[in-house]
N, C-alpha and C. Protein backbone atom coordinates (compact mmCIF):
# COMPACT_ATOMS: atom_id res chain seq x y z
N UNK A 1 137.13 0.31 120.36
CA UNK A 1 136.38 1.34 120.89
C UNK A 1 135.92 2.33 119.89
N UNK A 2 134.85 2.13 119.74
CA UNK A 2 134.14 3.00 118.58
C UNK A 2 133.49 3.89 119.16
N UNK A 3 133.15 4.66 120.42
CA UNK A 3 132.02 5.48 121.01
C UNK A 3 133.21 6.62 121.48
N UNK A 4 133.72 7.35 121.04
CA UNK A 4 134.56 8.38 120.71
C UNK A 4 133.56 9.70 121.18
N UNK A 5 132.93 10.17 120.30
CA UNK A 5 131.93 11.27 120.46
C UNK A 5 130.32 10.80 121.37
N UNK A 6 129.99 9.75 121.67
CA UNK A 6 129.03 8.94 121.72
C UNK A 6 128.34 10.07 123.04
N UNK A 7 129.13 10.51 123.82
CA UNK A 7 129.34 10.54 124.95
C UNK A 7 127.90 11.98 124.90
N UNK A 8 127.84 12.77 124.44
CA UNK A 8 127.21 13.96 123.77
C UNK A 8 125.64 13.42 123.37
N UNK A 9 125.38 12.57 123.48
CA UNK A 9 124.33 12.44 122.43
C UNK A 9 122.95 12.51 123.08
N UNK A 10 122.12 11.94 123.02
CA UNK A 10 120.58 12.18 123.82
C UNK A 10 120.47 12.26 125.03
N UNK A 11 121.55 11.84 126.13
CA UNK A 11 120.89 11.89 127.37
C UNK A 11 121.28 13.17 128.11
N UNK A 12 121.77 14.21 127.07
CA UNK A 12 121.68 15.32 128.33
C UNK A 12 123.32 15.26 129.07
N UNK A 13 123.84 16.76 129.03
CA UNK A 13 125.23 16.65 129.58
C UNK A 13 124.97 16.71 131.22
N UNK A 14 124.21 16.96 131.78
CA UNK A 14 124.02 16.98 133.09
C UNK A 14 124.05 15.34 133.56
N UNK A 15 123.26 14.15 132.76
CA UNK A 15 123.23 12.66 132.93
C UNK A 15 124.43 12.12 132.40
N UNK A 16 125.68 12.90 131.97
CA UNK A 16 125.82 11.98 130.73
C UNK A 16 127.58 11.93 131.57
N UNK A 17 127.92 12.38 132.89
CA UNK A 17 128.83 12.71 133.40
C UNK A 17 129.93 13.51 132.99
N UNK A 18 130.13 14.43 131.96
CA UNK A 18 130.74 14.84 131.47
C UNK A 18 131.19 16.29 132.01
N UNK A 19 132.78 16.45 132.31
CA UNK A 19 133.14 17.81 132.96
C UNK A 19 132.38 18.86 132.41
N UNK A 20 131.79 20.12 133.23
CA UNK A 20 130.75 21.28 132.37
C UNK A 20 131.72 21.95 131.25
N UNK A 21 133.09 21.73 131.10
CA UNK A 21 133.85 21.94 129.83
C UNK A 21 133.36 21.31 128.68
N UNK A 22 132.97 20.20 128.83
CA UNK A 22 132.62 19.84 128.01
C UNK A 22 131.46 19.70 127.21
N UNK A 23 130.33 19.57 128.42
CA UNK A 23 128.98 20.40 127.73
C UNK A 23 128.71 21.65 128.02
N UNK A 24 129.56 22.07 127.68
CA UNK A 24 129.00 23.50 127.74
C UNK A 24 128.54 24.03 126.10
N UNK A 25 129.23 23.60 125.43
CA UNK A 25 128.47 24.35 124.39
C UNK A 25 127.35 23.03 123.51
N UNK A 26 127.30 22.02 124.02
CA UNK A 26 126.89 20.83 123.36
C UNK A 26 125.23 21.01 123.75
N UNK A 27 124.58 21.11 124.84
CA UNK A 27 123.37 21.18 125.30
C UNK A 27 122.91 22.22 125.57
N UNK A 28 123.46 23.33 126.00
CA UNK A 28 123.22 24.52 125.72
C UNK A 28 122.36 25.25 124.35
N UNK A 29 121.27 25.80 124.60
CA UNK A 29 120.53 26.37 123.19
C UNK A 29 120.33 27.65 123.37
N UNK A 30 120.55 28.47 121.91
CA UNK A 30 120.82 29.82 121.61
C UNK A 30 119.38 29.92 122.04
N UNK A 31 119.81 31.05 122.29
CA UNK A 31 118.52 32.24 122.42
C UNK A 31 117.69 32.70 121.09
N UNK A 32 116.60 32.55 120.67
CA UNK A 32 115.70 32.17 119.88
C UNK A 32 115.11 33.49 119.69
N UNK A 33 114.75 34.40 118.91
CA UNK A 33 113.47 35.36 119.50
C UNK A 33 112.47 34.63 119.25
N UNK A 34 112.04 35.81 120.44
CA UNK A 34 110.22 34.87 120.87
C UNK A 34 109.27 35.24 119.87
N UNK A 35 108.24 34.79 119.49
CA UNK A 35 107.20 35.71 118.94
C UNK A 35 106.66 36.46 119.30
N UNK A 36 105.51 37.01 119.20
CA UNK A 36 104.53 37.56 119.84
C UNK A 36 103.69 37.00 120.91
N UNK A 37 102.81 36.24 120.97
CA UNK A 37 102.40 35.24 121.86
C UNK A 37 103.45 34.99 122.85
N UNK A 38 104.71 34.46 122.91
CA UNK A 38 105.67 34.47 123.89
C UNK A 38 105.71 35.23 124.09
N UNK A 39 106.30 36.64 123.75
CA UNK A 39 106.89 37.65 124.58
C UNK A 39 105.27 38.50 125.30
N UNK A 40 104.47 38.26 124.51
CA UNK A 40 103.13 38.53 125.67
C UNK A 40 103.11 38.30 126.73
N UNK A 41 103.36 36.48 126.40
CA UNK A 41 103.34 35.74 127.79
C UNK A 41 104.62 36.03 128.96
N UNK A 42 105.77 35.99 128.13
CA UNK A 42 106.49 36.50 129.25
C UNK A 42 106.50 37.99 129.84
N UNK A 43 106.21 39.12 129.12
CA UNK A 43 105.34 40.14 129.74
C UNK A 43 104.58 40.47 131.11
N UNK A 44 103.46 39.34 130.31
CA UNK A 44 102.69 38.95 131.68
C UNK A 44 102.93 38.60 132.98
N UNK A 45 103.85 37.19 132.56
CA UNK A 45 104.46 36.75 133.19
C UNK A 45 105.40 37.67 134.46
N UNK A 46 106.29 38.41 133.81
CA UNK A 46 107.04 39.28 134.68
C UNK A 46 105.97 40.64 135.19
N UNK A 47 105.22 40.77 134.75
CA UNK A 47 104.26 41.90 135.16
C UNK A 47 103.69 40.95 136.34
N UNK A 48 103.33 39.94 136.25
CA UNK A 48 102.17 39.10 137.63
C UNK A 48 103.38 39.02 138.88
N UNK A 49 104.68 38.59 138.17
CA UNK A 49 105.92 38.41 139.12
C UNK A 49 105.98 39.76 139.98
N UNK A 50 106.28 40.59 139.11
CA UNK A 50 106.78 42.19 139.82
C UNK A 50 105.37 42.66 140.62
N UNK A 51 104.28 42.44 140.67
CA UNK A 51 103.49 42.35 140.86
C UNK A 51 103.19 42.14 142.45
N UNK A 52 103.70 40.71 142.24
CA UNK A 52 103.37 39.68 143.23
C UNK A 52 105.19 40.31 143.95
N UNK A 53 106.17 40.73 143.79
CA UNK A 53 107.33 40.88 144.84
C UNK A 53 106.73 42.68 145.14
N UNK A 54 106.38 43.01 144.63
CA UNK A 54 105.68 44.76 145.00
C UNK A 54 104.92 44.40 146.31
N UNK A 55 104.25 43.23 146.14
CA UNK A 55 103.01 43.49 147.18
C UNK A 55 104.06 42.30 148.91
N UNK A 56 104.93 41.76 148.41
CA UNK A 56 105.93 41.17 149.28
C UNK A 56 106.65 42.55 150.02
N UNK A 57 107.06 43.57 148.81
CA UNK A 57 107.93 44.33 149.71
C UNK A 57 106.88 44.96 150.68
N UNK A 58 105.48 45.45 149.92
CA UNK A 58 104.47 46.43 151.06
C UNK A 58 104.77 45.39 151.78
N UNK A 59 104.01 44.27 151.65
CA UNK A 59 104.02 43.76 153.71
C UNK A 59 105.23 43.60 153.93
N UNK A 60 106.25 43.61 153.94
CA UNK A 60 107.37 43.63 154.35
C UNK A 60 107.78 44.95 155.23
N UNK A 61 107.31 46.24 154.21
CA UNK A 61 107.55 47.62 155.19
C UNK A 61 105.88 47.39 156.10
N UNK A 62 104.99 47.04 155.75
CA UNK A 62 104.25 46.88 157.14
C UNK A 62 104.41 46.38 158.51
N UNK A 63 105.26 45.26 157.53
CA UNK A 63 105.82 44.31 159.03
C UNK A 63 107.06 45.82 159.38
N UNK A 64 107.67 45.85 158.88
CA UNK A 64 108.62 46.67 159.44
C UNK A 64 108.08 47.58 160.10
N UNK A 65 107.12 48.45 159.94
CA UNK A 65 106.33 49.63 160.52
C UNK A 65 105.72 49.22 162.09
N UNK A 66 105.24 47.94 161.97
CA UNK A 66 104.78 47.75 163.13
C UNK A 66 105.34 47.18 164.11
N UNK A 67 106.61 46.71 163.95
CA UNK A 67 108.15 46.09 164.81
C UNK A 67 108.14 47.22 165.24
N UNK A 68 108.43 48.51 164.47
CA UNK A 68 109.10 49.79 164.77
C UNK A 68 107.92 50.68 165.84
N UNK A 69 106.83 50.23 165.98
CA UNK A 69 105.26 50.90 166.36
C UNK A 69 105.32 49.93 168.01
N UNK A 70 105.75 48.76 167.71
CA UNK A 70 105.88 47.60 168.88
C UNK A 70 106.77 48.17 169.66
N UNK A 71 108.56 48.50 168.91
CA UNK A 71 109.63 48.36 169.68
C UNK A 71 109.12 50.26 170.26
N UNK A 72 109.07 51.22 169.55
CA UNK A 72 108.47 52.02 170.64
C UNK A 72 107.70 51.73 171.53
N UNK A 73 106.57 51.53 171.93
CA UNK A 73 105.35 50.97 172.38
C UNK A 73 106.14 50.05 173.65
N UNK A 74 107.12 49.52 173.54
CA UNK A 74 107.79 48.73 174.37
C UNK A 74 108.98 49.53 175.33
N UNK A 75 109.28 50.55 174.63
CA UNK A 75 110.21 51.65 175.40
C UNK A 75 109.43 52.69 176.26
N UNK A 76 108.37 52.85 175.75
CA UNK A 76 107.46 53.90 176.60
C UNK A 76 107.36 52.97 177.85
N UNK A 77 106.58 51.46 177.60
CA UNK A 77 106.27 51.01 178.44
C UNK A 77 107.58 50.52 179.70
N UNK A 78 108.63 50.32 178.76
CA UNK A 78 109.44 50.05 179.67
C UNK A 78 110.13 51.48 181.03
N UNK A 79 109.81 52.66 180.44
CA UNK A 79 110.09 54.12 180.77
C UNK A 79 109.18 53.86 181.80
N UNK A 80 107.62 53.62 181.66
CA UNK A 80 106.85 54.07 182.28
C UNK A 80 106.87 53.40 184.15
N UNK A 81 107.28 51.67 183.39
CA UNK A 81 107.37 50.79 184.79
C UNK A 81 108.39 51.52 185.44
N UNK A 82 109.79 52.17 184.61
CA UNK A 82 110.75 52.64 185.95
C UNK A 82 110.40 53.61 186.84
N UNK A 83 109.38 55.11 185.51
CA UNK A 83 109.16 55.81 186.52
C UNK A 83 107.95 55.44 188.05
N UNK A 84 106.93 54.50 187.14
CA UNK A 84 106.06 53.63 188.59
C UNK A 84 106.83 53.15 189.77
N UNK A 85 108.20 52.42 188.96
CA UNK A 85 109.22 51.53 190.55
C UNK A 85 109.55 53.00 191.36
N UNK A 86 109.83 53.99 190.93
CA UNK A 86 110.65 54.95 191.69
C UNK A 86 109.52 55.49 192.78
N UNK A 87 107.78 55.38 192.24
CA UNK A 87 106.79 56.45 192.86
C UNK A 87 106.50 54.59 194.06
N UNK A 88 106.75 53.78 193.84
CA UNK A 88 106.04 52.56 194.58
C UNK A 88 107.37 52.82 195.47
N UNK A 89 108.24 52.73 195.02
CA UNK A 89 109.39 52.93 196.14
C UNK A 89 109.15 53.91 197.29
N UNK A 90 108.53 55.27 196.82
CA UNK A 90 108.73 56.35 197.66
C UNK A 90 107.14 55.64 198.85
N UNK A 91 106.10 55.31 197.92
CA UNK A 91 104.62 54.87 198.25
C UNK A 91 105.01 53.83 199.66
N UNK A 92 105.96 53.18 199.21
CA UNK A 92 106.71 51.97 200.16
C UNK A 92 107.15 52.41 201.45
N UNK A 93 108.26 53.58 200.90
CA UNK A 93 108.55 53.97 202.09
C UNK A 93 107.85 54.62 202.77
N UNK A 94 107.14 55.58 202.47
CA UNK A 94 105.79 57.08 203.34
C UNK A 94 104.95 55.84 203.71
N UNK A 95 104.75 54.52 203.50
CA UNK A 95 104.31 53.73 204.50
C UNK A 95 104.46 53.13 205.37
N UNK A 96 106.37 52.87 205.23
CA UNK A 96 106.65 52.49 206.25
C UNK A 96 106.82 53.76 207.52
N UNK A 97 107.06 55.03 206.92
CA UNK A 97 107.28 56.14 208.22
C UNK A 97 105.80 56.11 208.72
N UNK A 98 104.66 56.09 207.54
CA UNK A 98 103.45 56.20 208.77
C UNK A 98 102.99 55.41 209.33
N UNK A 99 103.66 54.15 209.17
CA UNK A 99 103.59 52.71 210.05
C UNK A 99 104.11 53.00 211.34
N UNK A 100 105.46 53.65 211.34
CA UNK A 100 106.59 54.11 212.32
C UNK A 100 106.26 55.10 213.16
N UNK A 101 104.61 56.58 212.96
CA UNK A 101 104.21 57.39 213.32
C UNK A 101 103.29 56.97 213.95
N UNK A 102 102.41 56.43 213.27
CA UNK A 102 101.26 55.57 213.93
C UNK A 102 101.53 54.86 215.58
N UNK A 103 102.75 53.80 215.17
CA UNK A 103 103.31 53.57 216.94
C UNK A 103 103.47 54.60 217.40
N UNK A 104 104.21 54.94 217.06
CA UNK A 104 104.74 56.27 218.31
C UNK A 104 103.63 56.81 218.95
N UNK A 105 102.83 57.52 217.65
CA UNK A 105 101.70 58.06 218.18
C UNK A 105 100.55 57.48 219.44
N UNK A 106 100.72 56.29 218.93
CA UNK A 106 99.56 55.34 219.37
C UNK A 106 100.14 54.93 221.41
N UNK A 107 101.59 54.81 221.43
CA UNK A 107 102.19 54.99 222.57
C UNK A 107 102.01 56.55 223.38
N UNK A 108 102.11 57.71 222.34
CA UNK A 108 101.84 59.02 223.04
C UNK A 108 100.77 59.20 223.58
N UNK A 109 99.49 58.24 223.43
CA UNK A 109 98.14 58.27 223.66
C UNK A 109 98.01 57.79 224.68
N UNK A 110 98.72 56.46 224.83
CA UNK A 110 98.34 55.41 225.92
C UNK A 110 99.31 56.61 227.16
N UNK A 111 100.27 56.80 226.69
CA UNK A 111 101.26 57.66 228.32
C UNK A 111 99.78 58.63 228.69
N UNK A 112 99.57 59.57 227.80
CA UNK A 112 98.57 60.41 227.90
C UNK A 112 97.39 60.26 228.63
N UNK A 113 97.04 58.79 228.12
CA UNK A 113 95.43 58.19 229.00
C UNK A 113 96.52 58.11 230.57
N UNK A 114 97.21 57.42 230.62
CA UNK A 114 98.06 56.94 231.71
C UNK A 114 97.97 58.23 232.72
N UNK A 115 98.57 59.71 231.96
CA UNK A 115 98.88 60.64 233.09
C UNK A 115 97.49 60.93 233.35
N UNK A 116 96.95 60.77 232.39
CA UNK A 116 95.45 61.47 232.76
C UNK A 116 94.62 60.72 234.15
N UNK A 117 95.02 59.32 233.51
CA UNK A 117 94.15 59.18 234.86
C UNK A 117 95.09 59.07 236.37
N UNK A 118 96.03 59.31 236.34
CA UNK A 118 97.07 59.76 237.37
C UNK A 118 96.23 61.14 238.21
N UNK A 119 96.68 61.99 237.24
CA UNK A 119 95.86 63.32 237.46
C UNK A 119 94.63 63.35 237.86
N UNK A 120 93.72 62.67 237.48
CA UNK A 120 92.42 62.49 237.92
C UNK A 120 91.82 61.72 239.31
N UNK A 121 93.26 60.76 239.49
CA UNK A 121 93.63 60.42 240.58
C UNK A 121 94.23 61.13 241.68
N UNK A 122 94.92 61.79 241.37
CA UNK A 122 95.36 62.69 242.31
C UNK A 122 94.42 64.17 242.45
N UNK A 123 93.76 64.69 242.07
CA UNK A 123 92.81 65.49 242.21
C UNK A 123 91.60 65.11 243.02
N UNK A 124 91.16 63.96 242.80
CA UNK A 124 90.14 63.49 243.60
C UNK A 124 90.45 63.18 244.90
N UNK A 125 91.96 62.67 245.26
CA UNK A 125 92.78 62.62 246.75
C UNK A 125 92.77 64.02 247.28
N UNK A 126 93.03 64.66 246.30
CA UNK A 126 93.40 66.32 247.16
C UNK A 126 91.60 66.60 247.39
N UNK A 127 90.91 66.41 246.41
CA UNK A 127 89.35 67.09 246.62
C UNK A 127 89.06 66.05 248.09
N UNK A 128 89.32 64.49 248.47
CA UNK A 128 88.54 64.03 249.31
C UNK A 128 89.19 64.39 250.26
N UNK A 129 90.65 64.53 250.57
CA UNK A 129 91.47 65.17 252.00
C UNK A 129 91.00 66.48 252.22
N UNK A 130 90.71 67.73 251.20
CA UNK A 130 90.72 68.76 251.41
C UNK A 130 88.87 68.55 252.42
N UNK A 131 88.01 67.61 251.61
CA UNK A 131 86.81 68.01 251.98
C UNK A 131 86.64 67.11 253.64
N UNK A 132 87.47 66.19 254.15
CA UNK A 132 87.82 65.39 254.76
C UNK A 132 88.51 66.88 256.22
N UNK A 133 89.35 67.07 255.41
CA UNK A 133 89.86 68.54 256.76
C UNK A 133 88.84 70.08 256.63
N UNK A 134 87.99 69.87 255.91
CA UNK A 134 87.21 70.82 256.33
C UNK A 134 86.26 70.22 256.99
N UNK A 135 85.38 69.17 257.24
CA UNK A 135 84.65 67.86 257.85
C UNK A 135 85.19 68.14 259.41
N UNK A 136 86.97 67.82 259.15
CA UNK A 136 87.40 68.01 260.70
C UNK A 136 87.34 69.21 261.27
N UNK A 137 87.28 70.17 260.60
CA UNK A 137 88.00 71.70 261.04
C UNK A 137 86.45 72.05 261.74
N UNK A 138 85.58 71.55 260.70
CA UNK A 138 84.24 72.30 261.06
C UNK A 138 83.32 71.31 262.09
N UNK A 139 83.94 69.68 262.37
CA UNK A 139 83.30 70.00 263.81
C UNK A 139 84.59 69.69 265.28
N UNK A 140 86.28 70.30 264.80
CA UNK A 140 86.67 70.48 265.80
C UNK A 140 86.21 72.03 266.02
N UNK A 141 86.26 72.84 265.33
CA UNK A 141 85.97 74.33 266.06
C UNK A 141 84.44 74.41 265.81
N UNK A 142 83.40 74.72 266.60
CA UNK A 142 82.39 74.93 266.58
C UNK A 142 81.96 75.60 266.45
């Protein structure tokens, strides 16, 4: 067995199955400074990034603003249906009492027509007897 160190060599400690003890310092590469041109680019780079998560967080508090614009908007409305159930409730009932007035009433009318023409009946008996005994009176006494 001659492949002792072998184990390290081109394919990369991630392919090469080896505990990360052991590549850890084998594939691993120092930190280099960049030049100019690089560190431009990474500059840029993190400037377009920060950039681009700046404009993630705005819509993020937009979205948040308008959850918060919704979830009010949803409490008013929910306020508003209870105070409507309480006025439809009362609307409900003052219809059912003038449902309940209406009969009554509508019975106080009919007794009313009823006595009336009772009364009208009996007035016209007393007017035809009364005119009926003056008829008699005036040609029993002459």
């Amino acid at each position: 067995g001659g492949g002792g160190g072998g184990g390290r060599g081109g394919g990369g400690a991630c392919g090469s199955g080896l505990p990360p003890e052991e590549w850890r310092g084998a594939d691993v590469l120092e930190d280099e400074p960049l030049d100019q041109d690089e560190e431009r680019e990474m500059r840029l780079e993190n400037a377009a990034i920060r950039a681009e998560l700046e404009q993630q967080v705005e819509l993020a508090r937009r979205a948040e603003a308008s959850m918060l614009e919704v979830s009010s908007l949803s409490h008013m409305f929910a306020s508003k249906i209870e105070q409507q159930s309480h006025q439809v409730e009362t609307l409900f009932t003052d219809a059912e009492s003038t449902s309940e007035n209406l009969t009554l009433g509508n019975r106080y009318i009919d007794s009313a027509a009823k006595h009336s023409r009772d009364f009208r009946l009996l007035v016209l008996t007393f007017l035809l007897v009364a005119s009926l005994s003056l008829i008699f009176l005036d040609w029993y006494y002459p």
